[in-house]
PDB file of N, CA and C in Angstrom:
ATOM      1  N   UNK A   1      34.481 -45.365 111.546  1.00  0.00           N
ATOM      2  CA  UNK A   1      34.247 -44.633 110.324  1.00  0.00           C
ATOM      3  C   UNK A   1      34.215 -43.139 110.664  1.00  0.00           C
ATOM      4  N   UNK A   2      34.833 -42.242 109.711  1.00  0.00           N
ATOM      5  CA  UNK A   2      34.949 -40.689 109.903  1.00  0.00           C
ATOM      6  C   UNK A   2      33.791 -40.034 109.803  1.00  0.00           C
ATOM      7  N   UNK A   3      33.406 -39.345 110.382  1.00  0.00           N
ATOM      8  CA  UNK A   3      31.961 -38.802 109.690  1.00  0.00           C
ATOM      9  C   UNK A   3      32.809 -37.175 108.843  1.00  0.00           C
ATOM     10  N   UNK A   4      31.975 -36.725 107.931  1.00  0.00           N
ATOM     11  CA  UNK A   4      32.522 -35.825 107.261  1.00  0.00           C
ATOM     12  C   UNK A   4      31.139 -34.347 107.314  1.00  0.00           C
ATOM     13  N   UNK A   5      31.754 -33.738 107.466  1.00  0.00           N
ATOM     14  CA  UNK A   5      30.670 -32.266 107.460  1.00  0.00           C
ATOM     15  C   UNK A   5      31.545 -31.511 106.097  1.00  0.00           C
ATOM     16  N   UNK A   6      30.199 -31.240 106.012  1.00  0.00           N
ATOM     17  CA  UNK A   6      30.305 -30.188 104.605  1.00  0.00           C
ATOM     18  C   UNK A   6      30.107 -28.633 105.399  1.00  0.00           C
ATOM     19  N   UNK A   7      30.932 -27.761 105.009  1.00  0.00           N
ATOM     20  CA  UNK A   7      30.787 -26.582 105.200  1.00  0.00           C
ATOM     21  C   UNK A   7      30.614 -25.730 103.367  1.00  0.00           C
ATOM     22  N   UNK A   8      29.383 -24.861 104.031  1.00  0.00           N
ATOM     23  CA  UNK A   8      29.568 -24.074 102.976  1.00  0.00           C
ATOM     24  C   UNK A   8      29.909 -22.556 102.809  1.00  0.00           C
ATOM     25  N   UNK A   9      30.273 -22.015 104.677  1.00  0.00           N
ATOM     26  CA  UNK A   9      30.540 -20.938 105.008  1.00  0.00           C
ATOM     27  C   UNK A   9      31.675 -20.588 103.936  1.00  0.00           C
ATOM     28  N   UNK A  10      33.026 -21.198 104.383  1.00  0.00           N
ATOM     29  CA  UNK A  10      33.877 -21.264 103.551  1.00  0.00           C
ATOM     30  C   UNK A  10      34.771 -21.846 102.458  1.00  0.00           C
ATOM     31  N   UNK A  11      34.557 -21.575 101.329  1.00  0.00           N
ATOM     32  CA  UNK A  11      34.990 -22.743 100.275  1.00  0.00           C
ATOM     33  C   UNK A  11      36.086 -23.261  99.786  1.00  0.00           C
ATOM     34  N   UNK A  12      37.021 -22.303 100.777  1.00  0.00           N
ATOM     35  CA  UNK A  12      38.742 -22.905 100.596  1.00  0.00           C
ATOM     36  C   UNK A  12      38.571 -24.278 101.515  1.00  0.00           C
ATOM     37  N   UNK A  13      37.493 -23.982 102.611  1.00  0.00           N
ATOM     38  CA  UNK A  13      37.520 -25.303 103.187  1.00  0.00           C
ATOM     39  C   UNK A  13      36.262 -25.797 102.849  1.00  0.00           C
ATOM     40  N   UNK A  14      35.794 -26.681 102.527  1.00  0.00           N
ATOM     41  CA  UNK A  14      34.822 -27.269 102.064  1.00  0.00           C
ATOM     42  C   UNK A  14      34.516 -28.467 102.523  1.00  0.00           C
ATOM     43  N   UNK A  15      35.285 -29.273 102.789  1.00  0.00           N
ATOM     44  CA  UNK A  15      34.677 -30.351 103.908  1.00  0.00           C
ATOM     45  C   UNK A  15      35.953 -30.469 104.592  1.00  0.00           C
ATOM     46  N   UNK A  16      35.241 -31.122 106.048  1.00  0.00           N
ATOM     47  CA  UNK A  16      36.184 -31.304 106.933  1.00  0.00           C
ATOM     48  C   UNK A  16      35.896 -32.839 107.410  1.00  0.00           C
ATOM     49  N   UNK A  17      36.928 -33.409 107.553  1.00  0.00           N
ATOM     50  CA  UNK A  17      36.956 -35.048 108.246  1.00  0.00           C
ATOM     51  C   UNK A  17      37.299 -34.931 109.808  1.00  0.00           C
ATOM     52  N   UNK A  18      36.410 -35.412 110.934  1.00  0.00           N
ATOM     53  CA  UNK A  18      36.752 -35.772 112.111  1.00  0.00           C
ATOM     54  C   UNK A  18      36.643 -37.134 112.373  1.00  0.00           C
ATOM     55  N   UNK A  19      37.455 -38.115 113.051  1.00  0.00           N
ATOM     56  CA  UNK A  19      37.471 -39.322 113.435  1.00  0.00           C
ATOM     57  C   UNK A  19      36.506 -39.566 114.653  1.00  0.00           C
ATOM     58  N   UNK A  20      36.724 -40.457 115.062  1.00  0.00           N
ATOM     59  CA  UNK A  20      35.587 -40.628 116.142  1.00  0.00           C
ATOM     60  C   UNK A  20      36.653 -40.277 117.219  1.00  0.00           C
ATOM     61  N   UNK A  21      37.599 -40.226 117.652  1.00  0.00           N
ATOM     62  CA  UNK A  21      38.520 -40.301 118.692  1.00  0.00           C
ATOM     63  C   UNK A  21      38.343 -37.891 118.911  1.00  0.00           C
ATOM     64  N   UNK A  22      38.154 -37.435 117.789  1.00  0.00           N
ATOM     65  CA  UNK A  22      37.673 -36.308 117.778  1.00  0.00           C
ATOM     66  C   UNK A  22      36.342 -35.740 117.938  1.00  0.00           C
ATOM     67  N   UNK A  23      35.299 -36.912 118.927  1.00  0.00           N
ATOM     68  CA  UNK A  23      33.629 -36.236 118.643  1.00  0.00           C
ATOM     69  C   UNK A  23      33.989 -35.600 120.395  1.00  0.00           C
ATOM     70  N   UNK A  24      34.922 -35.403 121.639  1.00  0.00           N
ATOM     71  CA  UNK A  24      34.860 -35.052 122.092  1.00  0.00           C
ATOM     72  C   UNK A  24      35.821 -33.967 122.155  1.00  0.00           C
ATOM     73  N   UNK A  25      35.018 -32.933 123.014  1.00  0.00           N
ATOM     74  CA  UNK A  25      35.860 -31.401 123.451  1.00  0.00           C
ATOM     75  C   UNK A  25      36.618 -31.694 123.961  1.00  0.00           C
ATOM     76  N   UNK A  26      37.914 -30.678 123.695  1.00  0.00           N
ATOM     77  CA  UNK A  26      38.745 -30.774 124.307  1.00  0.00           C
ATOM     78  C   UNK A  26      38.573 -30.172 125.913  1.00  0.00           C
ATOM     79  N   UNK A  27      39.469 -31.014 127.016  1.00  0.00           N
ATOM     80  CA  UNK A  27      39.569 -30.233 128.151  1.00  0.00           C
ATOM     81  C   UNK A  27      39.297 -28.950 128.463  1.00  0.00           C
ATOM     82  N   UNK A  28      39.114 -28.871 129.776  1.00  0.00           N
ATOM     83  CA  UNK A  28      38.506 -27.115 129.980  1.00  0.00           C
ATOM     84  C   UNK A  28      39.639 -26.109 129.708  1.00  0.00           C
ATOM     85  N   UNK A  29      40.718 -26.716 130.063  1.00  0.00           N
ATOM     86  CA  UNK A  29      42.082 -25.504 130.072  1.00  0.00           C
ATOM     87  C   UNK A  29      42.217 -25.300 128.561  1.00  0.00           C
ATOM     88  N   UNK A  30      42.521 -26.538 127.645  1.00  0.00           N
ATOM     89  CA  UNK A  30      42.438 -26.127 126.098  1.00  0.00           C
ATOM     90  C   UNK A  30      41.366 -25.323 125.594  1.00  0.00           C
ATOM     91  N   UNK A  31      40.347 -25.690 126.045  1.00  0.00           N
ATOM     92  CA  UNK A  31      38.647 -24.862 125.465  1.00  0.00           C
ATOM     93  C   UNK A  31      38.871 -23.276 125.852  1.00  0.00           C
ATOM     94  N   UNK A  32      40.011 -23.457 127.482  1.00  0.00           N
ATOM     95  CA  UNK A  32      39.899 -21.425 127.620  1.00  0.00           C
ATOM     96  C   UNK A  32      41.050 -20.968 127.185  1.00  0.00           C
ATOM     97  N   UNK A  33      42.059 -21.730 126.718  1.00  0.00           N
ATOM     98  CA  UNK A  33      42.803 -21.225 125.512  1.00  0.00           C
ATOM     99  C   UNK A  33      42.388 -20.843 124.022  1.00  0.00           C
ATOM    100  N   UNK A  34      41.746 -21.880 123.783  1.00  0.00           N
ATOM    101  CA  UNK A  34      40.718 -21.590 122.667  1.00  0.00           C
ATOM    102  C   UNK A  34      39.984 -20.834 122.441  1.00  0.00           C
ATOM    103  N   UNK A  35      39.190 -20.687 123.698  1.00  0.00           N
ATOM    104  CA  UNK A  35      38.412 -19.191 123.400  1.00  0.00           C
ATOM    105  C   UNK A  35      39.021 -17.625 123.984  1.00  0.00           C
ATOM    106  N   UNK A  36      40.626 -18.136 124.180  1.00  0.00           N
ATOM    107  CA  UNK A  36      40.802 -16.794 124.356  1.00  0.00           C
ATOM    108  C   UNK A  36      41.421 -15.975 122.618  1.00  0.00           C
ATOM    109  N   UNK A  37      41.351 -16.672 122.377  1.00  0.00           N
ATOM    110  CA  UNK A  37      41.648 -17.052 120.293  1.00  0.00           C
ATOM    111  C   UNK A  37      41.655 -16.523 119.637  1.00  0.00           C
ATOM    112  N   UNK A  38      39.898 -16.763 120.214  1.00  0.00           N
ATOM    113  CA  UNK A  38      38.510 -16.370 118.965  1.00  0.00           C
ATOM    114  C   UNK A  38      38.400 -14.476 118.934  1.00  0.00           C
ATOM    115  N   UNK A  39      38.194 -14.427 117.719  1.00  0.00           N
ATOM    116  CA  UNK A  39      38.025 -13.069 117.514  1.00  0.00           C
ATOM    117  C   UNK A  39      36.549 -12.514 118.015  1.00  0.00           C
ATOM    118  N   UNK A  40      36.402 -11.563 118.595  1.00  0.00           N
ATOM    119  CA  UNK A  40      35.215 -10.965 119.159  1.00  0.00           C
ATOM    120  C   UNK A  40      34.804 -10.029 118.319  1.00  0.00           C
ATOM    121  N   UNK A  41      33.680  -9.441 117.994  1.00  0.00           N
ATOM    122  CA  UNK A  41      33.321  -8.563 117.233  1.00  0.00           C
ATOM    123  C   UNK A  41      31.774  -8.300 117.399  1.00  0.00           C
ATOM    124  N   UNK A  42      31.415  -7.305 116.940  1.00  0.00           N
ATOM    125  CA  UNK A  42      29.567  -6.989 117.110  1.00  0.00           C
ATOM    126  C   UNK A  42      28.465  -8.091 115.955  1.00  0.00           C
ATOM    127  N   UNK A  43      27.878  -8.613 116.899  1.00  0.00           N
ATOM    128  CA  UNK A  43      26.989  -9.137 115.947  1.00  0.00           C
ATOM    129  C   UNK A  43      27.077  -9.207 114.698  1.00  0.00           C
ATOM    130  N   UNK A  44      26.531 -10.452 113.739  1.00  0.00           N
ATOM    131  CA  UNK A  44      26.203  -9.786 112.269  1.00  0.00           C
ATOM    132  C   UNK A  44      24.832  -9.651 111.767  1.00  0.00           C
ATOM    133  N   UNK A  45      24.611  -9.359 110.718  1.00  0.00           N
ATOM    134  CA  UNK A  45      23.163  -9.764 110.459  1.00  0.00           C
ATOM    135  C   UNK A  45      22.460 -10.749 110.813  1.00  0.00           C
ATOM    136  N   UNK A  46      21.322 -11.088 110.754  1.00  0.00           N
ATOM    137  CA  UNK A  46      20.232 -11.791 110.932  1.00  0.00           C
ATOM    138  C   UNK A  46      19.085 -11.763 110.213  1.00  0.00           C
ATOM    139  N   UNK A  47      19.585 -11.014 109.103  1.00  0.00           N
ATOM    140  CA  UNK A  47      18.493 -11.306 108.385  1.00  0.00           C
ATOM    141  C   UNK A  47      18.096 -12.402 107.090  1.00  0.00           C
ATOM    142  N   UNK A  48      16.897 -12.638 107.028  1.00  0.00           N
ATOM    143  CA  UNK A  48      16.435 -13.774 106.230  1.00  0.00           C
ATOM    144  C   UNK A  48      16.238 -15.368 107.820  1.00  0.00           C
ATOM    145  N   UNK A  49      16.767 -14.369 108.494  1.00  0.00           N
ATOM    146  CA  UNK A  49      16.884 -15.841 109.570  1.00  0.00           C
ATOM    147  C   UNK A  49      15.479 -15.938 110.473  1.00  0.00           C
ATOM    148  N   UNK A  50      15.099 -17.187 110.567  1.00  0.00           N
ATOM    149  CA  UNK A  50      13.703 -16.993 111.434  1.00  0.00           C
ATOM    150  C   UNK A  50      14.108 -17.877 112.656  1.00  0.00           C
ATOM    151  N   UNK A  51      13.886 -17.737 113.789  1.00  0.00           N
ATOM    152  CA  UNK A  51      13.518 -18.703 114.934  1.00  0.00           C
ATOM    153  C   UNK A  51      12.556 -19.194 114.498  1.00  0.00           C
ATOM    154  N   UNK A  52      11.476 -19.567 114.324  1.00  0.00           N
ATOM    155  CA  UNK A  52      10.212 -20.009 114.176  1.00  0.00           C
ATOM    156  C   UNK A  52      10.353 -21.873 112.854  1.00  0.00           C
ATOM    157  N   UNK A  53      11.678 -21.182 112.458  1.00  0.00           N
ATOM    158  CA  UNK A  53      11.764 -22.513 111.376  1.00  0.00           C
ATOM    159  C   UNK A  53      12.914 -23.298 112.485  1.00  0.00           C
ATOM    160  N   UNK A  54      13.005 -22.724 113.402  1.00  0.00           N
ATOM    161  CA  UNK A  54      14.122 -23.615 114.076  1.00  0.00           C
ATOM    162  C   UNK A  54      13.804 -24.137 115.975  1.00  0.00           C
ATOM    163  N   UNK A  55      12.706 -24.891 115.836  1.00  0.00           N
ATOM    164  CA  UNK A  55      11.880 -24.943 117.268  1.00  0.00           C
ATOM    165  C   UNK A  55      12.674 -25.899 117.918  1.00  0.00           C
ATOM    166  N   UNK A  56      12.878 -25.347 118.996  1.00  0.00           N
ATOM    167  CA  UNK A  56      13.652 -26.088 119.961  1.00  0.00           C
ATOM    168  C   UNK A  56      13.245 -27.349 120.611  1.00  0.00           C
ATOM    169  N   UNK A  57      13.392 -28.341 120.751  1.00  0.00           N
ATOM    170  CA  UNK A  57      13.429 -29.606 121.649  1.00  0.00           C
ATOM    171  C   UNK A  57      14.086 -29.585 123.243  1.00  0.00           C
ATOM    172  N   UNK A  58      13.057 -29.900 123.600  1.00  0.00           N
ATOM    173  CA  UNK A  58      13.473 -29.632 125.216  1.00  0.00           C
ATOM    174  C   UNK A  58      13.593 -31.480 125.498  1.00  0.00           C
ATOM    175  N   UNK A  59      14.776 -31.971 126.580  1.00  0.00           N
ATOM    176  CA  UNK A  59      14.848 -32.974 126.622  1.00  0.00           C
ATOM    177  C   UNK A  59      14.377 -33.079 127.976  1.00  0.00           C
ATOM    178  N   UNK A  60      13.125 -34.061 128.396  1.00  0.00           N
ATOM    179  CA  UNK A  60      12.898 -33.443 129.969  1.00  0.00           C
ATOM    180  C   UNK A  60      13.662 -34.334 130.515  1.00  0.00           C
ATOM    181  N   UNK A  61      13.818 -35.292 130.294  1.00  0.00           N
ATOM    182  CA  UNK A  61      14.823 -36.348 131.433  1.00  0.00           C
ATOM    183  C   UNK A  61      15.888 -35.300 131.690  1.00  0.00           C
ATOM    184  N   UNK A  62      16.437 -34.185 130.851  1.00  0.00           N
ATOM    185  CA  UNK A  62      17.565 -33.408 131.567  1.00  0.00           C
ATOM    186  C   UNK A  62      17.374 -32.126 132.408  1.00  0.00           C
ATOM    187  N   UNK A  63      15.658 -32.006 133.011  1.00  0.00           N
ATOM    188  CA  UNK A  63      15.426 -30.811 133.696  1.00  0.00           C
ATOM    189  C   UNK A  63      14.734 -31.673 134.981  1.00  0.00           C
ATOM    190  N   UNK A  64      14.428 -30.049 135.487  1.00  0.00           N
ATOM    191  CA  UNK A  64      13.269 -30.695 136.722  1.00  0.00           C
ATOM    192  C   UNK A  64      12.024 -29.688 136.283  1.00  0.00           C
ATOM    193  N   UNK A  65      10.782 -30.566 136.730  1.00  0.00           N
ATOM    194  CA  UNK A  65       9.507 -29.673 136.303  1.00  0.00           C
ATOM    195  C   UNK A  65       9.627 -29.621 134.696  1.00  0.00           C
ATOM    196  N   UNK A  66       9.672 -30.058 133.368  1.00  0.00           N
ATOM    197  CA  UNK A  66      10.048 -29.548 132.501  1.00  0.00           C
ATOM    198  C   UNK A  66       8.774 -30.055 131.650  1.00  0.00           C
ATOM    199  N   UNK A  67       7.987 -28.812 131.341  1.00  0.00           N
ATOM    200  CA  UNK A  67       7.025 -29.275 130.375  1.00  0.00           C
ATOM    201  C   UNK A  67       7.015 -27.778 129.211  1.00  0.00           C
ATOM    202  N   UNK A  68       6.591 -28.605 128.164  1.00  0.00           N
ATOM    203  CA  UNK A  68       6.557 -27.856 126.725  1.00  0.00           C
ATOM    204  C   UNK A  68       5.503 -27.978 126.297  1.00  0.00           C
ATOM    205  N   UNK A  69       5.476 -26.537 125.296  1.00  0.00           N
ATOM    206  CA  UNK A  69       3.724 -26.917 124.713  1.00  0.00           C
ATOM    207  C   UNK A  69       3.836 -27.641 123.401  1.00  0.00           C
ATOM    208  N   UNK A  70       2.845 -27.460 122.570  1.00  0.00           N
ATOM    209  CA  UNK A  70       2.759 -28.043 121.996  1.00  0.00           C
ATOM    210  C   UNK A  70       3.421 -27.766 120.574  1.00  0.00           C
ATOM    211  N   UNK A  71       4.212 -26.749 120.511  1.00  0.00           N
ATOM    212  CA  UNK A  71       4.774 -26.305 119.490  1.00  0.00           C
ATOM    213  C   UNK A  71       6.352 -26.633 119.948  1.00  0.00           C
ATOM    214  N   UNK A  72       7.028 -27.536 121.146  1.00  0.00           N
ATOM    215  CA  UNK A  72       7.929 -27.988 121.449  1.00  0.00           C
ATOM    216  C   UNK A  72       8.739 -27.276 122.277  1.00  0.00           C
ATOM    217  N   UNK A  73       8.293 -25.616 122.090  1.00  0.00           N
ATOM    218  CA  UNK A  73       9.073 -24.406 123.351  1.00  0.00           C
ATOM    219  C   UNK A  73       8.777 -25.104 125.042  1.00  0.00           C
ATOM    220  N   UNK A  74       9.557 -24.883 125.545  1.00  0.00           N
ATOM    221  CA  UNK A  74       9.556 -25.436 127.084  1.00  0.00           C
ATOM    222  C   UNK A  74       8.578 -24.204 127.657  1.00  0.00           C
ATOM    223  N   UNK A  75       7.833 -24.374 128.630  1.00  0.00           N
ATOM    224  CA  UNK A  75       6.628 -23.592 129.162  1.00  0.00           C
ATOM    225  C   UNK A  75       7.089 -23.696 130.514  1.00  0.00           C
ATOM    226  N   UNK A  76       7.699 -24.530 131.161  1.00  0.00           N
ATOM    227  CA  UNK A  76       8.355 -24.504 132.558  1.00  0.00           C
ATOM    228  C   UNK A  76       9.195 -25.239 132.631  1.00  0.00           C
ATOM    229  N   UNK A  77       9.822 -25.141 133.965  1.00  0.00           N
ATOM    230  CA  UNK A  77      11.048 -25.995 134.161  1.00  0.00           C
ATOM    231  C   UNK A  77      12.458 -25.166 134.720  1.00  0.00           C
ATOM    232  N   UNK A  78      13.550 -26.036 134.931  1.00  0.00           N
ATOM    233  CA  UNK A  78      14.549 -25.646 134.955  1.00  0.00           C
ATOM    234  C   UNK A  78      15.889 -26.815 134.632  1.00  0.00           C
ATOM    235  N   UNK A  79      16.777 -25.913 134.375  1.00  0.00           N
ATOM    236  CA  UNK A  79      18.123 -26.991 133.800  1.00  0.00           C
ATOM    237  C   UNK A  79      19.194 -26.394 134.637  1.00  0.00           C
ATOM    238  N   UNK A  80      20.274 -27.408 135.273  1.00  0.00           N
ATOM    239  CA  UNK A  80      21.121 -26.465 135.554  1.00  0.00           C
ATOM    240  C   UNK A  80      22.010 -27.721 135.928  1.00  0.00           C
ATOM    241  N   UNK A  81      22.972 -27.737 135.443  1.00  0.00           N
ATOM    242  CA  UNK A  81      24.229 -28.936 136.242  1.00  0.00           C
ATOM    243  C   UNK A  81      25.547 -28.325 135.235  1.00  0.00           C
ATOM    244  N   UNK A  82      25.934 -28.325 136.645  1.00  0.00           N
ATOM    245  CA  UNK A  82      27.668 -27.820 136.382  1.00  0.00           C
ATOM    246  C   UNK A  82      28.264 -28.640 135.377  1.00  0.00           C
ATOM    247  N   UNK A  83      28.460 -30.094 135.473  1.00  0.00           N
ATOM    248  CA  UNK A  83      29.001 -30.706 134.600  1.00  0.00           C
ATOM    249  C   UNK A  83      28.082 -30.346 132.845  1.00  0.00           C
ATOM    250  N   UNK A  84      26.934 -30.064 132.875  1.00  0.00           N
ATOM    251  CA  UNK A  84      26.549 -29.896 131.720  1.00  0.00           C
ATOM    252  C   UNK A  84      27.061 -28.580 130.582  1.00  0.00           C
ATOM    253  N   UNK A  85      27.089 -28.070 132.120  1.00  0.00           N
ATOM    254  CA  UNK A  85      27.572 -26.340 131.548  1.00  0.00           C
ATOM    255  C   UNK A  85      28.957 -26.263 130.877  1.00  0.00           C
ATOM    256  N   UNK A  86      29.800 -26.882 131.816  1.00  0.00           N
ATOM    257  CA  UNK A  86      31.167 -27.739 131.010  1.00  0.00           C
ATOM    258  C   UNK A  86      31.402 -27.983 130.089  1.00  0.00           C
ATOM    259  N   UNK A  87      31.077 -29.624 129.389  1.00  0.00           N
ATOM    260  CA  UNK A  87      30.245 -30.161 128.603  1.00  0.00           C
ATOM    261  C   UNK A  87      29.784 -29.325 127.171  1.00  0.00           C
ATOM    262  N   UNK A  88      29.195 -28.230 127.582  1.00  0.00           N
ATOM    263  CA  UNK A  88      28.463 -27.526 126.474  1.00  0.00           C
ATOM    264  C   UNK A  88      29.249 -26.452 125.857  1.00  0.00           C
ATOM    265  N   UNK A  89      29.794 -25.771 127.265  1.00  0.00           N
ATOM    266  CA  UNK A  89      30.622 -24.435 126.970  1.00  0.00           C
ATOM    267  C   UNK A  89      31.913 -25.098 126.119  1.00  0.00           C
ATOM    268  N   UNK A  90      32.704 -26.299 126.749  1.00  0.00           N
ATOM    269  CA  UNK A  90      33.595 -27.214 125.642  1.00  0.00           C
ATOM    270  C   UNK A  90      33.269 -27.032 124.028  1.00  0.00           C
ATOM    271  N   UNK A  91      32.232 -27.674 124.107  1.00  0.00           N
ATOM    272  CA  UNK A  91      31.684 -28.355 122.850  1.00  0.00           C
ATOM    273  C   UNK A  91      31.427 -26.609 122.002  1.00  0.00           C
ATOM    274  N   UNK A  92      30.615 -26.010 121.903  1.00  0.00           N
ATOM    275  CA  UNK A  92      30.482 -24.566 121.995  1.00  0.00           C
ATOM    276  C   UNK A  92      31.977 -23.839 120.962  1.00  0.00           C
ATOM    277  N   UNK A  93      32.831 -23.578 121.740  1.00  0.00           N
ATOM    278  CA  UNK A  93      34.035 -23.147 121.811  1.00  0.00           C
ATOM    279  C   UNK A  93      34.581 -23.713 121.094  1.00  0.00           C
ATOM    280  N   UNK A  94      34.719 -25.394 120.900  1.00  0.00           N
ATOM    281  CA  UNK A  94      35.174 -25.911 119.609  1.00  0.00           C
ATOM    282  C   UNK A  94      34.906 -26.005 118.568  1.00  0.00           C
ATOM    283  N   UNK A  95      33.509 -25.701 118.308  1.00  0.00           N
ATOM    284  CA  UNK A  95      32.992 -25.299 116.742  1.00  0.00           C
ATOM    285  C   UNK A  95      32.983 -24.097 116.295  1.00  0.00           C
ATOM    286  N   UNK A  96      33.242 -22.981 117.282  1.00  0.00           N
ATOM    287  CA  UNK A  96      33.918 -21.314 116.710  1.00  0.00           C
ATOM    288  C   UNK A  96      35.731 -21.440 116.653  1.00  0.00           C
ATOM    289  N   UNK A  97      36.206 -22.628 117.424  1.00  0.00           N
ATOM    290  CA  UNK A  97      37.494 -22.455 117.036  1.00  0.00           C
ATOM    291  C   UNK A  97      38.014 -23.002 115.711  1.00  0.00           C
ATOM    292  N   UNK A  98      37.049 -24.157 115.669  1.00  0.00           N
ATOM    293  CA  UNK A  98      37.670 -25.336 114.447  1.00  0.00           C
ATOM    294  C   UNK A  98      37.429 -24.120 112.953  1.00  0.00           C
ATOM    295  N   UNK A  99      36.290 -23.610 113.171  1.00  0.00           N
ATOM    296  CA  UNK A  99      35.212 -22.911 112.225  1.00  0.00           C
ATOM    297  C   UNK A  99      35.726 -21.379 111.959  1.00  0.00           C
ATOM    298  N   UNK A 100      36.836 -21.067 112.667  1.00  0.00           N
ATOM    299  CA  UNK A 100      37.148 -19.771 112.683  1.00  0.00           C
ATOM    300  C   UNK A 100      36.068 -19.192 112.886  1.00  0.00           C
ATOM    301  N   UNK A 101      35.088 -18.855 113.484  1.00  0.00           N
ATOM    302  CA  UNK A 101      34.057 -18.409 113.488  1.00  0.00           C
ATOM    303  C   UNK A 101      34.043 -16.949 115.099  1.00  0.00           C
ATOM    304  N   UNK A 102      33.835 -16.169 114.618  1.00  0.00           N
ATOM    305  CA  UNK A 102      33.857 -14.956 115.398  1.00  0.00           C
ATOM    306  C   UNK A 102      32.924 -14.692 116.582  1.00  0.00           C
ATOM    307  N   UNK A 103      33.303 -14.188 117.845  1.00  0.00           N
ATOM    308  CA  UNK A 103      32.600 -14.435 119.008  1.00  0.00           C
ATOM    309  C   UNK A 103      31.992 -12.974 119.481  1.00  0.00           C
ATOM    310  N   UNK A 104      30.980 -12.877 119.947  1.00  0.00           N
ATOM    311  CA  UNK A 104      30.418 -11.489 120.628  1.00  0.00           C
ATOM    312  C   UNK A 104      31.168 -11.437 122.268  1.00  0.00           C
ATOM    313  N   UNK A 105      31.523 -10.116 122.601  1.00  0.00           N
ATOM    314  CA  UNK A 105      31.882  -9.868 124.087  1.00  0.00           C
ATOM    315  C   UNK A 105      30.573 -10.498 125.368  1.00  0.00           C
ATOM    316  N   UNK A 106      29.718 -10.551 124.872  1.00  0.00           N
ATOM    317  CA  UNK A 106      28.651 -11.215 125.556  1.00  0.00           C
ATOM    318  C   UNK A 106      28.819 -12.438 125.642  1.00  0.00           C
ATOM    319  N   UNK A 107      29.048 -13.158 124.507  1.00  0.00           N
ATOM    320  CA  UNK A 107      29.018 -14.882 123.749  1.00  0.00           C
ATOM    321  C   UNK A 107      30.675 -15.159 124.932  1.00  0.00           C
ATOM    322  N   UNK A 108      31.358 -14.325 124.615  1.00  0.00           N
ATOM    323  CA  UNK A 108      32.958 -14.520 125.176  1.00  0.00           C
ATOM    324  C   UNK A 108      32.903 -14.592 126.614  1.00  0.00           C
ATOM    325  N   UNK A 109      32.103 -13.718 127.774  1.00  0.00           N
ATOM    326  CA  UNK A 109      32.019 -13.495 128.984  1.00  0.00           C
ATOM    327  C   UNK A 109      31.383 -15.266 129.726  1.00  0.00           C
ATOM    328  N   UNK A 110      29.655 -14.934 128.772  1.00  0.00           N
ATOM    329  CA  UNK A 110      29.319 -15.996 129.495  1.00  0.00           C
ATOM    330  C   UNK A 110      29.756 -17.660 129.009  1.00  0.00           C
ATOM    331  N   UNK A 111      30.515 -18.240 127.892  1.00  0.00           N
ATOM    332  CA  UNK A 111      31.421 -18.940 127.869  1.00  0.00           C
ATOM    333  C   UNK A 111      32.713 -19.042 128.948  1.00  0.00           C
ATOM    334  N   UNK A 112      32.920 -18.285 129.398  1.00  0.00           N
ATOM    335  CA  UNK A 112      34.057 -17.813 130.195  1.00  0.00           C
ATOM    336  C   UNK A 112      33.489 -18.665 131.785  1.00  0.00           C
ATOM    337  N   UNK A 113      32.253 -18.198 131.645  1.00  0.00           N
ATOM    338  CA  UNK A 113      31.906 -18.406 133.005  1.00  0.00           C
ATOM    339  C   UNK A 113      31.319 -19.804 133.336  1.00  0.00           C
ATOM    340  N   UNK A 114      30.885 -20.031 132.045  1.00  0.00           N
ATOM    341  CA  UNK A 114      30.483 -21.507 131.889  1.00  0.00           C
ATOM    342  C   UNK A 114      31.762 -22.486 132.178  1.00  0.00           C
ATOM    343  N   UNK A 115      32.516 -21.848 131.295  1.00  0.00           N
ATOM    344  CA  UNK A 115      33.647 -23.108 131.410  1.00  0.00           C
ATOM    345  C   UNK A 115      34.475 -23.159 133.415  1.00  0.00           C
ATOM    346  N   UNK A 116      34.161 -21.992 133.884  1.00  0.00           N
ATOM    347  CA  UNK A 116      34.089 -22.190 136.092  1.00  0.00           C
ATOM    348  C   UNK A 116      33.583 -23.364 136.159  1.00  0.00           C
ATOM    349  N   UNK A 117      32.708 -23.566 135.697  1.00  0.00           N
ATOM    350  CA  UNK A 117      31.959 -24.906 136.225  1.00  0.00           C
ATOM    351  C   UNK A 117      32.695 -26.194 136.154  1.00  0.00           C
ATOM    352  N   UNK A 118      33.592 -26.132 135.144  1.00  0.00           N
ATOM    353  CA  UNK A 118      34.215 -27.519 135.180  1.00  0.00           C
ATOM    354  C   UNK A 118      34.844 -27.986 136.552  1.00  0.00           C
TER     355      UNK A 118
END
């Protein structure tokens, strides 16, 4: 079964259908084609936006040392595996490409460097 996302960024596109044969990133060489793509530009606003409504989940089976308080922020620990960085920087890169969605020279570098790891 397709799962379907609603976008409301843009309304010429308004929903999009991916199959299941599409829930994975593409390869590293397509992903740094892909993000060589993406348009770069300065930040945009942020306003109305809070971190505080959006608390992060730390998964500890994927760190070492990894404990969080009680509001779910990680308080120690560390994460680090090449294949994850891969993995992420992929995944990452395909939702600013699919999304047309615009990249910072910062966002562009360390993507760049993430995707070494593969």
């Amino acid at each position: 079964m397709p799962v379907v996302l609603y976008i409301v960024t843009n309304p010429d596109q308004a929903e999009v259908t991916v199959s299941s044969e599409d829930r994975d990133p593409p390869d590293a060489a397509t992903s740094r084609t892909h993000l060589g793509t993406l348009v770069v530009s300065a930040p945009g606003s942020m306003s109305g936006y809070s971190r505080d409504k959006f608390p992060h989940w730390i998964a500890q089976r994927d760190g070492t040392g990894v404990a969080t308080g009680s509001n779910g922020y990680p308080t120690s620990g560390s994460w680090y595996s090449g294949a994850e960085w891969c993995f992420y920087a992929r995944n990452w890169i395909q939702v600013k490409y699919v999304f047309a969605l615009h990249i910072t020279s910062a966002e562009k570098s360390a993507l760049s460097s993430m995707l070494d790891t593969c």
